[in-house]
Structure formats: C-alpha cells, structure tokens
N, C-alpha and C. Protein backbone atom coordinates (compact mmCIF):
# COMPACT_ATOMS: atom_id res chain seq x y z
N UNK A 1 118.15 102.57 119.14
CA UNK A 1 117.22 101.46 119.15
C UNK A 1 115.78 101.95 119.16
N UNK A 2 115.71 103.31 119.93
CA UNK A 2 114.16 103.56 119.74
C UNK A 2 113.77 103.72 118.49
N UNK A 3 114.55 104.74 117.77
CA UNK A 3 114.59 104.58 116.34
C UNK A 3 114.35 103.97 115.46
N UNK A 4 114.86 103.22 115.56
CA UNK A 4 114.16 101.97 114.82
C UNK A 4 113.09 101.31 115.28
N UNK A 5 112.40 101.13 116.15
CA UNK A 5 111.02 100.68 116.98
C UNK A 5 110.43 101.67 116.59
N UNK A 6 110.42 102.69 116.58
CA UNK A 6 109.38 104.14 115.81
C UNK A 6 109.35 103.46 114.35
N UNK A 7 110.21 103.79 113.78
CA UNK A 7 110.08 103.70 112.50
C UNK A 7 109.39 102.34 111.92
N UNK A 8 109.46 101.16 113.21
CA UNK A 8 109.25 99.71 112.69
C UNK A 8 107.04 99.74 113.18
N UNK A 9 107.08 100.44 114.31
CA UNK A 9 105.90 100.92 114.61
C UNK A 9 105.10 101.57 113.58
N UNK A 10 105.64 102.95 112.95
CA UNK A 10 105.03 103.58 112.12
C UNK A 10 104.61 102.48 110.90
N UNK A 11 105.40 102.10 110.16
CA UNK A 11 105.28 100.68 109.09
C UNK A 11 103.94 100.03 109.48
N UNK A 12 104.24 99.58 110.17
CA UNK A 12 103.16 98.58 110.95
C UNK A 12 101.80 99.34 110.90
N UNK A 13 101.88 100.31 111.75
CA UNK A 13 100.53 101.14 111.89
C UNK A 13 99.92 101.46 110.18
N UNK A 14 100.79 102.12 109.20
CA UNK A 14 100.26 102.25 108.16
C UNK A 14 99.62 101.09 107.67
N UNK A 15 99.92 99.94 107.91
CA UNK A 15 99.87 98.85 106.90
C UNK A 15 98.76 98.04 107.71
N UNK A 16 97.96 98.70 109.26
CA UNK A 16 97.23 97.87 110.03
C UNK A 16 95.99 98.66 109.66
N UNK A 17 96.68 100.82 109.55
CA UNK A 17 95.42 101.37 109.34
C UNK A 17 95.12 101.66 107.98
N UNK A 18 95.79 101.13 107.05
CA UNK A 18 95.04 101.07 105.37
C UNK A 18 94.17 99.33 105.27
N UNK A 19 94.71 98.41 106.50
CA UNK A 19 93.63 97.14 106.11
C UNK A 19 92.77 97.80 106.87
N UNK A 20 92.14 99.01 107.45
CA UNK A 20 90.95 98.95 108.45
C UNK A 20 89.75 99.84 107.51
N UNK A 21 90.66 100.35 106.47
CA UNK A 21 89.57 101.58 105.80
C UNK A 21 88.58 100.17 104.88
N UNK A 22 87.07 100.88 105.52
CA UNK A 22 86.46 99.74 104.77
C UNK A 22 86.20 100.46 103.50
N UNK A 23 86.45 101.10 102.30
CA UNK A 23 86.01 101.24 100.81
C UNK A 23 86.80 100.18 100.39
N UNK A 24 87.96 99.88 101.02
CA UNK A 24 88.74 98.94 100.56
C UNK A 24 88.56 97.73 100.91
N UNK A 25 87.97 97.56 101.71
CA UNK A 25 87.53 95.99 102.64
C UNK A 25 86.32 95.76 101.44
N UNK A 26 85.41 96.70 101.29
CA UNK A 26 83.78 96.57 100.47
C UNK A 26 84.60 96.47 98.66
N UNK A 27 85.54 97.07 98.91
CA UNK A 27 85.89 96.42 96.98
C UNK A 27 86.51 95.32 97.43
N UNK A 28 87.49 95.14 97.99
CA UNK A 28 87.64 93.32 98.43
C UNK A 28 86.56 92.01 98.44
N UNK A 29 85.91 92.33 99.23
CA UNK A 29 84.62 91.73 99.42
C UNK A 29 83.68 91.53 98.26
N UNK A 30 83.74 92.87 97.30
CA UNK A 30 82.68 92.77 96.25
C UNK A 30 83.22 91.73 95.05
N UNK A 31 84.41 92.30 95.25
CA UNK A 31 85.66 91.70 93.86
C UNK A 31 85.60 90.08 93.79
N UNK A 32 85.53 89.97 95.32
CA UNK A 32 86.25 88.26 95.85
C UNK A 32 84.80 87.72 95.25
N UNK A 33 83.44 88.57 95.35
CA UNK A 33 82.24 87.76 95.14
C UNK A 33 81.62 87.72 93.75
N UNK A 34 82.28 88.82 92.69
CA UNK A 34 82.28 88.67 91.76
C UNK A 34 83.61 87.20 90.87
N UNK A 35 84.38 87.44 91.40
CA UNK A 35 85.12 86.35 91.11
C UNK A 35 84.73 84.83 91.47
N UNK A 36 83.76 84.67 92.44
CA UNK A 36 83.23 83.22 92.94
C UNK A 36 82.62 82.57 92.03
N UNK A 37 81.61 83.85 91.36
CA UNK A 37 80.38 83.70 90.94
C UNK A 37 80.97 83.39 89.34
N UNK A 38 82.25 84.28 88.94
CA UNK A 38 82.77 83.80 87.50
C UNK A 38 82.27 84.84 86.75
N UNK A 39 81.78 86.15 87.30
CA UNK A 39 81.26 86.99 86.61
C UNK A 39 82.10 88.23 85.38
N UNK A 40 82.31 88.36 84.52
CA UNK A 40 82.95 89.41 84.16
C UNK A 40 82.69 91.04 84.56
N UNK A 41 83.78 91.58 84.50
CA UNK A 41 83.58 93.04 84.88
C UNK A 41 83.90 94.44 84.34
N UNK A 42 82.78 93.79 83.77
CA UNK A 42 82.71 95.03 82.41
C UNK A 42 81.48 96.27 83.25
N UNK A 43 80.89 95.85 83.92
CA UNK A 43 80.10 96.97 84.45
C UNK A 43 80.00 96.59 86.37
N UNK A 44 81.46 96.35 86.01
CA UNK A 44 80.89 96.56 87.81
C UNK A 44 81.77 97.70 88.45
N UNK A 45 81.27 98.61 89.80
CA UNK A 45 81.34 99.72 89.79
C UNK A 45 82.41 100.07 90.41
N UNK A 46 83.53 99.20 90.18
CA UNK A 46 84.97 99.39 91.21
C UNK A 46 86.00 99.39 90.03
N UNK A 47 85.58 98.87 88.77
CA UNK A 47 86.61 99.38 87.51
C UNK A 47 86.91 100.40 87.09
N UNK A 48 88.04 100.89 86.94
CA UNK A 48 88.36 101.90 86.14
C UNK A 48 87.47 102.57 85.35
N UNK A 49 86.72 103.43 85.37
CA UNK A 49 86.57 103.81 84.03
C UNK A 49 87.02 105.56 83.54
N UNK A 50 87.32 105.27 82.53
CA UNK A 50 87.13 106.88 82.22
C UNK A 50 85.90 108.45 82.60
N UNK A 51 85.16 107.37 81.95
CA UNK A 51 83.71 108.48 82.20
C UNK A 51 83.34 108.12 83.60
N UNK A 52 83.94 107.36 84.54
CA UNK A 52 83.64 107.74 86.12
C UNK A 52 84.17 108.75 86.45
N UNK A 53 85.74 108.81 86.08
CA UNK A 53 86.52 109.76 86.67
C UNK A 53 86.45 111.05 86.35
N UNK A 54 85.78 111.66 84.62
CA UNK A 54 85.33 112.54 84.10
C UNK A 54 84.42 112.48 83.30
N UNK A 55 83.13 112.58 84.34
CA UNK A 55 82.12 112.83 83.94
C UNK A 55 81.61 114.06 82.98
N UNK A 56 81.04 114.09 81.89
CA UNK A 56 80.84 115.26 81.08
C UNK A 56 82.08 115.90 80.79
N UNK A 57 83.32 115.31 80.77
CA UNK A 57 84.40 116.17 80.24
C UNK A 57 84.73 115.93 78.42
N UNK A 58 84.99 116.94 78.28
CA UNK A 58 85.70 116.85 76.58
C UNK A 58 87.16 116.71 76.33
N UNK A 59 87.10 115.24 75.84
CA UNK A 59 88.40 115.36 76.30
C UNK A 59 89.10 115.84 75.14
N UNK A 60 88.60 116.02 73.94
CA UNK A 60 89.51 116.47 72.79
C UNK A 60 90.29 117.85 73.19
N UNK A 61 89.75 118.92 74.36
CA UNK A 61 90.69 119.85 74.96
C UNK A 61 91.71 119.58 75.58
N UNK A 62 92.39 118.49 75.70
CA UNK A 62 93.28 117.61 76.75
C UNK A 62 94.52 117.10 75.38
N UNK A 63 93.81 117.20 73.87
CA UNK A 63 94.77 117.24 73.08
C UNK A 63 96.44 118.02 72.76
N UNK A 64 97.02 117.41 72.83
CA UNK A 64 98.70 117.73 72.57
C UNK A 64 99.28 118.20 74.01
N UNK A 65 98.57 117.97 75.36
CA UNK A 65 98.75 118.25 76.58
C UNK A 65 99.39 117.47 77.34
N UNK A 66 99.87 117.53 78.65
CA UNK A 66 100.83 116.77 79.65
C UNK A 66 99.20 115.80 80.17
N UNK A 67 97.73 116.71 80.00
CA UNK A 67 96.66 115.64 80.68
C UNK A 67 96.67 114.41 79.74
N UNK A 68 96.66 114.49 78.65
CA UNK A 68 96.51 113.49 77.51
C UNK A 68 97.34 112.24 77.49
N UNK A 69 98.98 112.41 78.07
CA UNK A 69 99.30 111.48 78.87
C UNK A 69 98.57 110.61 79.51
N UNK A 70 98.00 111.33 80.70
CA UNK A 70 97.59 110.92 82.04
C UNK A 70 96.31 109.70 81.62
N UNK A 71 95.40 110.69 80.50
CA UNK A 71 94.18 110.09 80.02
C UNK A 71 94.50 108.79 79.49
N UNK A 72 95.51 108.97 78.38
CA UNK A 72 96.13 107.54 77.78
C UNK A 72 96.62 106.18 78.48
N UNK A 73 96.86 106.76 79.68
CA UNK A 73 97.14 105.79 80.65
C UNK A 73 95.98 105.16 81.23
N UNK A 74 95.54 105.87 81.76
CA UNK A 74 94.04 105.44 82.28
C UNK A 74 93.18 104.47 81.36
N UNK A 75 93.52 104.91 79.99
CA UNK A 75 92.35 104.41 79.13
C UNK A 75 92.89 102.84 78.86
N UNK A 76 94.59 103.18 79.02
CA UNK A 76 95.50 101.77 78.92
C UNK A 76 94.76 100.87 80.08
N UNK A 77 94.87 101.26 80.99
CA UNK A 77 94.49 100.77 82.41
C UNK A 77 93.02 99.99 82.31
N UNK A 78 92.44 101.24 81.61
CA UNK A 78 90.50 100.63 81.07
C UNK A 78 90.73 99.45 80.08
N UNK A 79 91.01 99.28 79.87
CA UNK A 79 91.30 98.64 78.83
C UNK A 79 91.89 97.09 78.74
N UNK A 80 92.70 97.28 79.61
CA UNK A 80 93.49 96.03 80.24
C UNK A 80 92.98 95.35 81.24
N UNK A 81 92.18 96.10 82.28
CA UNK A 81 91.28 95.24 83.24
C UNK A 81 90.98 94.47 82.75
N UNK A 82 89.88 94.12 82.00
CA UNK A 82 89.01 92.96 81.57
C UNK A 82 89.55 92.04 80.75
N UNK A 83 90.75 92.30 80.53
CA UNK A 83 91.63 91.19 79.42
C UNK A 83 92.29 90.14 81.00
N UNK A 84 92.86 91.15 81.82
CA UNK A 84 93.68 90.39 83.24
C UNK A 84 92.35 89.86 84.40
N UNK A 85 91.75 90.58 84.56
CA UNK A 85 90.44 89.73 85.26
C UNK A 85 89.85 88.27 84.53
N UNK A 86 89.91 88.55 82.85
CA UNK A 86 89.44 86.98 82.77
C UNK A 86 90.59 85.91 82.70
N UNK A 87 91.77 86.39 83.00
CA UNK A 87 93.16 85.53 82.89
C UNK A 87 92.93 84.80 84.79
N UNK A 88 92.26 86.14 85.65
CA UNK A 88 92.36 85.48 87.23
C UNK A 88 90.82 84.80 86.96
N UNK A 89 89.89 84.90 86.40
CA UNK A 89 88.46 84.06 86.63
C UNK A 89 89.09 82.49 86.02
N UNK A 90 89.86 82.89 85.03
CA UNK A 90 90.04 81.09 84.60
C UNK A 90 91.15 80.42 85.18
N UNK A 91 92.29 81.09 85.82
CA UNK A 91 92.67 80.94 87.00
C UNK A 91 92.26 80.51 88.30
N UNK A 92 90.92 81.06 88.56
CA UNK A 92 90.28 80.43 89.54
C UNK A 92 89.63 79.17 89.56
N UNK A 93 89.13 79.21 88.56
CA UNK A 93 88.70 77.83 87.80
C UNK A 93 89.16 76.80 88.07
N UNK A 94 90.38 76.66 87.78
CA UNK A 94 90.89 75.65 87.98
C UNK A 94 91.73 75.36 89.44
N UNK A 95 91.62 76.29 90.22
CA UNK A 95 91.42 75.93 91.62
C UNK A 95 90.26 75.82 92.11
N UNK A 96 89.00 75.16 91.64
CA UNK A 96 88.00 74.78 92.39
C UNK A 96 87.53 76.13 93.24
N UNK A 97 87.35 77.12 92.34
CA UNK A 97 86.85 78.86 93.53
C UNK A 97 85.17 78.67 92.46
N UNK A 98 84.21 78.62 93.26
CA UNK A 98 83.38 78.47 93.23
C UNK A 98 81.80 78.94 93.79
N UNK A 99 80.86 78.73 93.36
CA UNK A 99 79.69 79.83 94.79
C UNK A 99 79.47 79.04 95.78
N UNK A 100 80.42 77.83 96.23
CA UNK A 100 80.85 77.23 97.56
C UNK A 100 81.14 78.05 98.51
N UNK A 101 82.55 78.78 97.35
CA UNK A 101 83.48 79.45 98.05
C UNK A 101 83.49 80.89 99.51
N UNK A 102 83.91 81.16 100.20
CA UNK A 102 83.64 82.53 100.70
C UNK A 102 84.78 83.55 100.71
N UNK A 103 84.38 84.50 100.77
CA UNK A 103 85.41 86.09 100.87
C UNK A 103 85.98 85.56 102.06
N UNK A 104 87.20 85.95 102.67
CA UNK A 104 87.90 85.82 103.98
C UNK A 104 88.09 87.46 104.19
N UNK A 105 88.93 88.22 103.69
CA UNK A 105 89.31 89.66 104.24
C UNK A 105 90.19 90.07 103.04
N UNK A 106 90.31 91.52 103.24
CA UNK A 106 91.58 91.91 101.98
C UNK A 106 92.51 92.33 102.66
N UNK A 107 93.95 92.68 102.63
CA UNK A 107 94.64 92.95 102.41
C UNK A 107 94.92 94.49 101.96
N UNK A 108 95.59 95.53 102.43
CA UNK A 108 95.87 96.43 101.83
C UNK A 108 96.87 97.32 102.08
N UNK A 109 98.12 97.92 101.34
CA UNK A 109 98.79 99.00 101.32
C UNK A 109 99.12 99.82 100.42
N UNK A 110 99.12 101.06 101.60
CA UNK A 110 99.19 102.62 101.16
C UNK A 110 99.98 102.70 100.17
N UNK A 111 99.88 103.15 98.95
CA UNK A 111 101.66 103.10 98.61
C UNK A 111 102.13 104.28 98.03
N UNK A 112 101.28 105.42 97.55
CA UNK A 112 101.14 106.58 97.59
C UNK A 112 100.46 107.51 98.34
N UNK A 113 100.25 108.77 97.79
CA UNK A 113 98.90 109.82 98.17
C UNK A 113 97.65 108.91 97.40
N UNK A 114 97.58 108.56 96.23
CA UNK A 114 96.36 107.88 95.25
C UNK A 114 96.67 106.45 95.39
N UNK A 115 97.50 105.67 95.67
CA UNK A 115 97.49 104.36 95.46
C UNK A 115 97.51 103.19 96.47
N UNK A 116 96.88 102.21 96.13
CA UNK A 116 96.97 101.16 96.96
C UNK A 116 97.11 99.83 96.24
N UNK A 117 97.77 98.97 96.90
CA UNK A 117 97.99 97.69 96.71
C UNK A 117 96.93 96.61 97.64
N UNK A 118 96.66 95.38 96.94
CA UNK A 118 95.35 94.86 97.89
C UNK A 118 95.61 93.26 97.44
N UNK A 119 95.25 92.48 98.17
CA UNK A 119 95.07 91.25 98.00
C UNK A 119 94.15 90.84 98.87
N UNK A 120 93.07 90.25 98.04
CA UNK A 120 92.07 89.68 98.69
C UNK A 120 92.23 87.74 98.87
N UNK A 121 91.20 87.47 100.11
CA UNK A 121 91.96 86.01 100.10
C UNK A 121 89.99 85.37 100.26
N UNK A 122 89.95 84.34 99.49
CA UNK A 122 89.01 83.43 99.30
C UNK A 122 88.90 82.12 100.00
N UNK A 123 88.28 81.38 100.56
CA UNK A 123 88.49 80.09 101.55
C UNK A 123 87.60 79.22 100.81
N UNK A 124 87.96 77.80 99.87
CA UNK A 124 87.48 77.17 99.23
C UNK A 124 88.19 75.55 99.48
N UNK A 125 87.39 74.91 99.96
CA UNK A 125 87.59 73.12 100.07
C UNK A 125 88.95 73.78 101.18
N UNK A 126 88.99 74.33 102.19
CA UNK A 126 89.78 74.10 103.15
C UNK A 126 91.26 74.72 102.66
N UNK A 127 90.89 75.57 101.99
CA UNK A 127 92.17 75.92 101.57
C UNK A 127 91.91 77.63 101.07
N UNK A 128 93.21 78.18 101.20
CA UNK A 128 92.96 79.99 101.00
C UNK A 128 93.80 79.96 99.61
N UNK A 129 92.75 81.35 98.90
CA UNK A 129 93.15 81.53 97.62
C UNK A 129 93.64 83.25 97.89
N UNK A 130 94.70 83.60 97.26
CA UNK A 130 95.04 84.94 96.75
C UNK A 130 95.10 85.42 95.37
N UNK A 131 94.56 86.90 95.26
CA UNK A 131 94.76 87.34 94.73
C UNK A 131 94.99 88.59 94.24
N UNK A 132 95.61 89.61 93.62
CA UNK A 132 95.92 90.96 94.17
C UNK A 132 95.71 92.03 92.80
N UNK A 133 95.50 93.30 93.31
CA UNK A 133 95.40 94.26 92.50
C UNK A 133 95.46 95.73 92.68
N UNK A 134 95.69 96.47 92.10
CA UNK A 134 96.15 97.82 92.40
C UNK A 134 94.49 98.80 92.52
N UNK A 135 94.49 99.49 93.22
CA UNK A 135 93.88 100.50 93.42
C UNK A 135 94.09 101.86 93.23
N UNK A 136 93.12 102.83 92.92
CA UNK A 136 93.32 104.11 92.70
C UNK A 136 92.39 104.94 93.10
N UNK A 137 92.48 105.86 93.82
CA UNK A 137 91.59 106.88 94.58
C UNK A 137 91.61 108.04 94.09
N UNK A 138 90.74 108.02 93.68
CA UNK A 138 89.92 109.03 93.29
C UNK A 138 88.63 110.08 93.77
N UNK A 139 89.10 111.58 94.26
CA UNK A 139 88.55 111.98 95.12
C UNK A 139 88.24 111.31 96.49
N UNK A 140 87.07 110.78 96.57
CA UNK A 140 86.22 109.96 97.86
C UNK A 140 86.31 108.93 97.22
N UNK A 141 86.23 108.10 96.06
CA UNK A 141 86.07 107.21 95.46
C UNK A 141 87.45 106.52 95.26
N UNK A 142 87.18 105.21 95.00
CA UNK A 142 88.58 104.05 94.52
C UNK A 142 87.91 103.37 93.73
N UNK A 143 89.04 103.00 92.40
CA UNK A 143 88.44 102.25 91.65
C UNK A 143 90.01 100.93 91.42
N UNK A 144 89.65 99.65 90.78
CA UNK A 144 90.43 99.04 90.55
C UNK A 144 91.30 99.60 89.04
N UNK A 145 92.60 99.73 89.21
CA UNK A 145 93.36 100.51 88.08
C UNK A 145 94.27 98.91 87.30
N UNK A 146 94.29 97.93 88.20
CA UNK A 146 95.31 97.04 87.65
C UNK A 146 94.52 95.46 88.15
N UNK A 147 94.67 94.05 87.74
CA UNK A 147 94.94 93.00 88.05
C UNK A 147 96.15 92.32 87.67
N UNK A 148 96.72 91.82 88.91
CA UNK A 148 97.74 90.73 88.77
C UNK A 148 96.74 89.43 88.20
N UNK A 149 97.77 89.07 87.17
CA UNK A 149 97.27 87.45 86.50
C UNK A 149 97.56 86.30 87.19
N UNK A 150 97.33 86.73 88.20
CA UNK A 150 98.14 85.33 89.06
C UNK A 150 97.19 84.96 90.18
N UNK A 151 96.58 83.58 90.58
CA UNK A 151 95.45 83.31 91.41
C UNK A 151 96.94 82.23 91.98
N UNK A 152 96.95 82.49 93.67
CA UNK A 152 98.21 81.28 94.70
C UNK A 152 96.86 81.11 95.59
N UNK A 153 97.47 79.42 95.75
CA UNK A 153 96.68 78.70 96.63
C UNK A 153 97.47 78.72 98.12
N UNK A 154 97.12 78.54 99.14
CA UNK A 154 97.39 78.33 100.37
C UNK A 154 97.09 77.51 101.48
N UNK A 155 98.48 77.19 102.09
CA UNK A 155 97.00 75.88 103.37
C UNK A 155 96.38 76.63 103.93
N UNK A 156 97.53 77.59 104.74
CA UNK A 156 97.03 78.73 105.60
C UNK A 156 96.58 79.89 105.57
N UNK A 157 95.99 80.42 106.06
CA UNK A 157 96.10 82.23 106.53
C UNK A 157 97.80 82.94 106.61
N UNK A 158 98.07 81.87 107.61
CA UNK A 158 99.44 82.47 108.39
C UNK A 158 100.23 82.76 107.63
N UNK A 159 100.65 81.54 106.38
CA UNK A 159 101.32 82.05 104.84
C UNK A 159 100.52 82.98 104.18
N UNK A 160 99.71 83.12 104.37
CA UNK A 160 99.35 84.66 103.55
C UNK A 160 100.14 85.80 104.20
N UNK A 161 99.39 85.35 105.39
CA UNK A 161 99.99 86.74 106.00
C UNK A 161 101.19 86.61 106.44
N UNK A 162 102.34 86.16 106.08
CA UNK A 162 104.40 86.24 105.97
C UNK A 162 104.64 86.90 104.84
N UNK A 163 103.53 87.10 103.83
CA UNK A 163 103.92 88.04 102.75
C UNK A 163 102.57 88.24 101.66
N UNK A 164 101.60 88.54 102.11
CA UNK A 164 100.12 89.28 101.77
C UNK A 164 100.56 89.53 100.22
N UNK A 165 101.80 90.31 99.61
CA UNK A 165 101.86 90.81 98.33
C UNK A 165 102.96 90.00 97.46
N UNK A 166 102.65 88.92 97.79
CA UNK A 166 104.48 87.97 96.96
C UNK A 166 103.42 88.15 95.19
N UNK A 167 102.25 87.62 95.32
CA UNK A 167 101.49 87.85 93.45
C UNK A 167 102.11 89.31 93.08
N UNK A 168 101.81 90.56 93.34
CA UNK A 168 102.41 91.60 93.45
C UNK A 168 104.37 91.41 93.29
N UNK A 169 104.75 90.74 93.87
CA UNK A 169 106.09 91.05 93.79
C UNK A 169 106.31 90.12 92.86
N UNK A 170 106.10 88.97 92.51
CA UNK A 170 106.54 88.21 91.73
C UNK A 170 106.19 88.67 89.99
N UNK A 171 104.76 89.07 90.14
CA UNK A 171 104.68 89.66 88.60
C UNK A 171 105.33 90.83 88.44
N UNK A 172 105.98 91.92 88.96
CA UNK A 172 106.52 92.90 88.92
C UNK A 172 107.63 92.21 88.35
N UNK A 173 108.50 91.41 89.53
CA UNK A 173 109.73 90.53 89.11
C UNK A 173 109.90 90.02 87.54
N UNK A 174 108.97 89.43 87.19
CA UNK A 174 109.06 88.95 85.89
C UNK A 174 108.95 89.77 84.80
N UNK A 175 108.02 90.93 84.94
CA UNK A 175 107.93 92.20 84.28
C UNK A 175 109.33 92.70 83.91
N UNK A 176 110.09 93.41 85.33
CA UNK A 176 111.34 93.92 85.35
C UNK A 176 112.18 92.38 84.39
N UNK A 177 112.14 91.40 84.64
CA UNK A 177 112.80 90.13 84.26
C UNK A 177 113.05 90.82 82.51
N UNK A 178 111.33 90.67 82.07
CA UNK A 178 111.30 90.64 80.34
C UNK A 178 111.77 92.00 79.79
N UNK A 179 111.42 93.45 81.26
CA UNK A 179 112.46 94.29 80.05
C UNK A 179 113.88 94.51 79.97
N UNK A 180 114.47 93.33 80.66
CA UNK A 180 115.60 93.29 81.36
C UNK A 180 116.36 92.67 79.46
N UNK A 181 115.51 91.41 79.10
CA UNK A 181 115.05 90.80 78.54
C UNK A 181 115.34 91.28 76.97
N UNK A 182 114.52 92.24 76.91
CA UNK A 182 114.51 93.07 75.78
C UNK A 182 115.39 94.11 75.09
N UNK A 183 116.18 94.88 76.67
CA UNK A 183 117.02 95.55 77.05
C UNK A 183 118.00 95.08 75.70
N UNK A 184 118.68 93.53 76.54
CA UNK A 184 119.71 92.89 76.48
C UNK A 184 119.52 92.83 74.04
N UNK A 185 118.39 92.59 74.36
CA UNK A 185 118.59 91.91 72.32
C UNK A 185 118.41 93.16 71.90
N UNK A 186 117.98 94.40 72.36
CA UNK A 186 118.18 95.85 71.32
C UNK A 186 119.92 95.95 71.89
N UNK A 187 120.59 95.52 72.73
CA UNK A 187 122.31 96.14 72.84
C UNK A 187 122.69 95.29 71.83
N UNK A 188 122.36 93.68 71.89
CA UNK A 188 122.85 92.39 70.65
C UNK A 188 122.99 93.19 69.63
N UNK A 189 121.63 93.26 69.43
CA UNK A 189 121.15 92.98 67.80
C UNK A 189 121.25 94.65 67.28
N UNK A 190 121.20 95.82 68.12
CA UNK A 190 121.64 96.91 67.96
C UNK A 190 120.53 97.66 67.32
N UNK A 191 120.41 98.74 67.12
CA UNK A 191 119.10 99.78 66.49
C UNK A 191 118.60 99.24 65.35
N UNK A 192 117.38 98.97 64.97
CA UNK A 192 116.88 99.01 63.69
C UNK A 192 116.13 99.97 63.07
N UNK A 193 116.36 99.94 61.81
CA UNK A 193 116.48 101.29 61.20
C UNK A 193 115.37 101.06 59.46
C-alpha cells in the first residue's frame, strides 16, 4: 500500500511541480492574451521557429542525414502552427473570448526530457474556456511545437481540473480514430500500384 501512495505522490508532485515552472505559466499567460485580442502568430516569440532554434546554421549540411529528419519535422511543426491557431482564434470567436475576457492559469505536464503538454484556461461572461498545446524546450528556452483545434467551454474550474487535458486526449483519439480509418480501406481496397 505504501507503494502505491509513493508512486500516486510522485504523479502528483510532477504534475503540481511542472504547473509551478513559470516559462510555462508566462507562455500561458502570453498565448491566452494573444488569443483574447484575436491576434495572429506569426511573430510572436513562443512559436516554433526554425531560425530560433538554429540560429546561423546551414542547413543544406544536414542533407541526406538522420538531422534532416528532425529539421523536416520541425519545419512541419512551423508550418502548421498558424494554420491550427487560426482554427482556435475562430473557435474562440464564437464563444464570445474577447478583450473582456481574462487569462485564469495554465495547466501543465512533463511528458518527456523536451516536452510538455499545457492547457491554458480563459474566464469570459462567467464561464471558463480551454485550450491546449504542446510545448518544446529548447535549451533554457520553450517554444509552442503544436495547437489542438479545439476551444471547450466550462461552468467551472473544478471540471477543468477532473481532466485539464480531455482537448489533448480527444484530438489524439480522433487522430488514432482516422488512421485507424485509413488502415482499414488500404486492407479493403488493397495496394495501389
């Protein structure tokens, strides 16, 4: 039984001391106030970018390499922000999130050595908004690597906090759903050639 109280302790502690690190509270906060305002984020300083992460590098030496992967991903990642951020600004929209509105707190867990998961929550006409996104640390620095397309309304806090990451689990869910999806009509319909 202690055993499990350690292990249910440790959980807990990770998940009390990744909401306390403020770089992550200050991109919460910045994110939630760029989103009020309806702003796009093409230059704001918590996105992904390439030339943050390598400054003055060439990357044509990174050609036919295991880094060139890594880069391609990233650039996927650059790339996709600003298509899924304006899917959550018009999302917000139409929940009345507004420069009424205020930041409440974020949300955050560890989920690697580099990664974090985050949901920030907004308080607008008496009611809490979520919304969530992946993080990536870099050196001293974190930048946003992902947005979930998904803005949930709430009465409470208290339902936030029974499950802080359900946007997170549910778009994953549907993700896994469509290649489940896809799976199934390449076994049907068989190789094309």
């Amino acid at each position: 039984m202690k055993r499990i109280y350690l292990i249910f302790l440790l959980i807990i502690a990770q998940t009390v001391f990744s909401q306390k690190d403020n770089r992550i509270e200050n991109i919460g906060e910045a994110t939630s106030q760029l989103l009020i305002k309806g702003d796009d984020i093409d230059n704001f300083k918590y996105a992904i970018k390439i030339q943050s992460l390598y400054p003055n590098e060439d990357f044509s030496k990174f050609k036919d390499s295991p880094a060139e992967v890594i880069l391609n991903m990233l650039h996927g990642a650059e790339l996709e922000l600003p298509k899924a951020w304006n899917e959550v600004v018009k999302e917000s929209g139409e929940y009345k999130i507004d420069k009424t509105s205020k930041y409440v707190f974020t949300y955050s867990h560890k989920m690697g050595v580099d990664n974090y998961i985050a949901t920030s929550v907004i308080e607008s006409q008496s009611k809490y908004y979520a919304f969530s996104y992946n993080l990536l640390q870099w050196g001293e620095d974190i930048y946003i690597s992902r947005f979930y397309k998904k803005v949930m309304e709430f009465e409470t806090v208290e339902q936030i906090d029974s499950n802080p990451f359900v946007i997170i689990h549910d778009e994953m869910q549907k993700e896994l759903n469509e290649i489940d999806e896809n799976h199934s009509e390449e076994i049907l319909i068989g190789p094309q050639n």
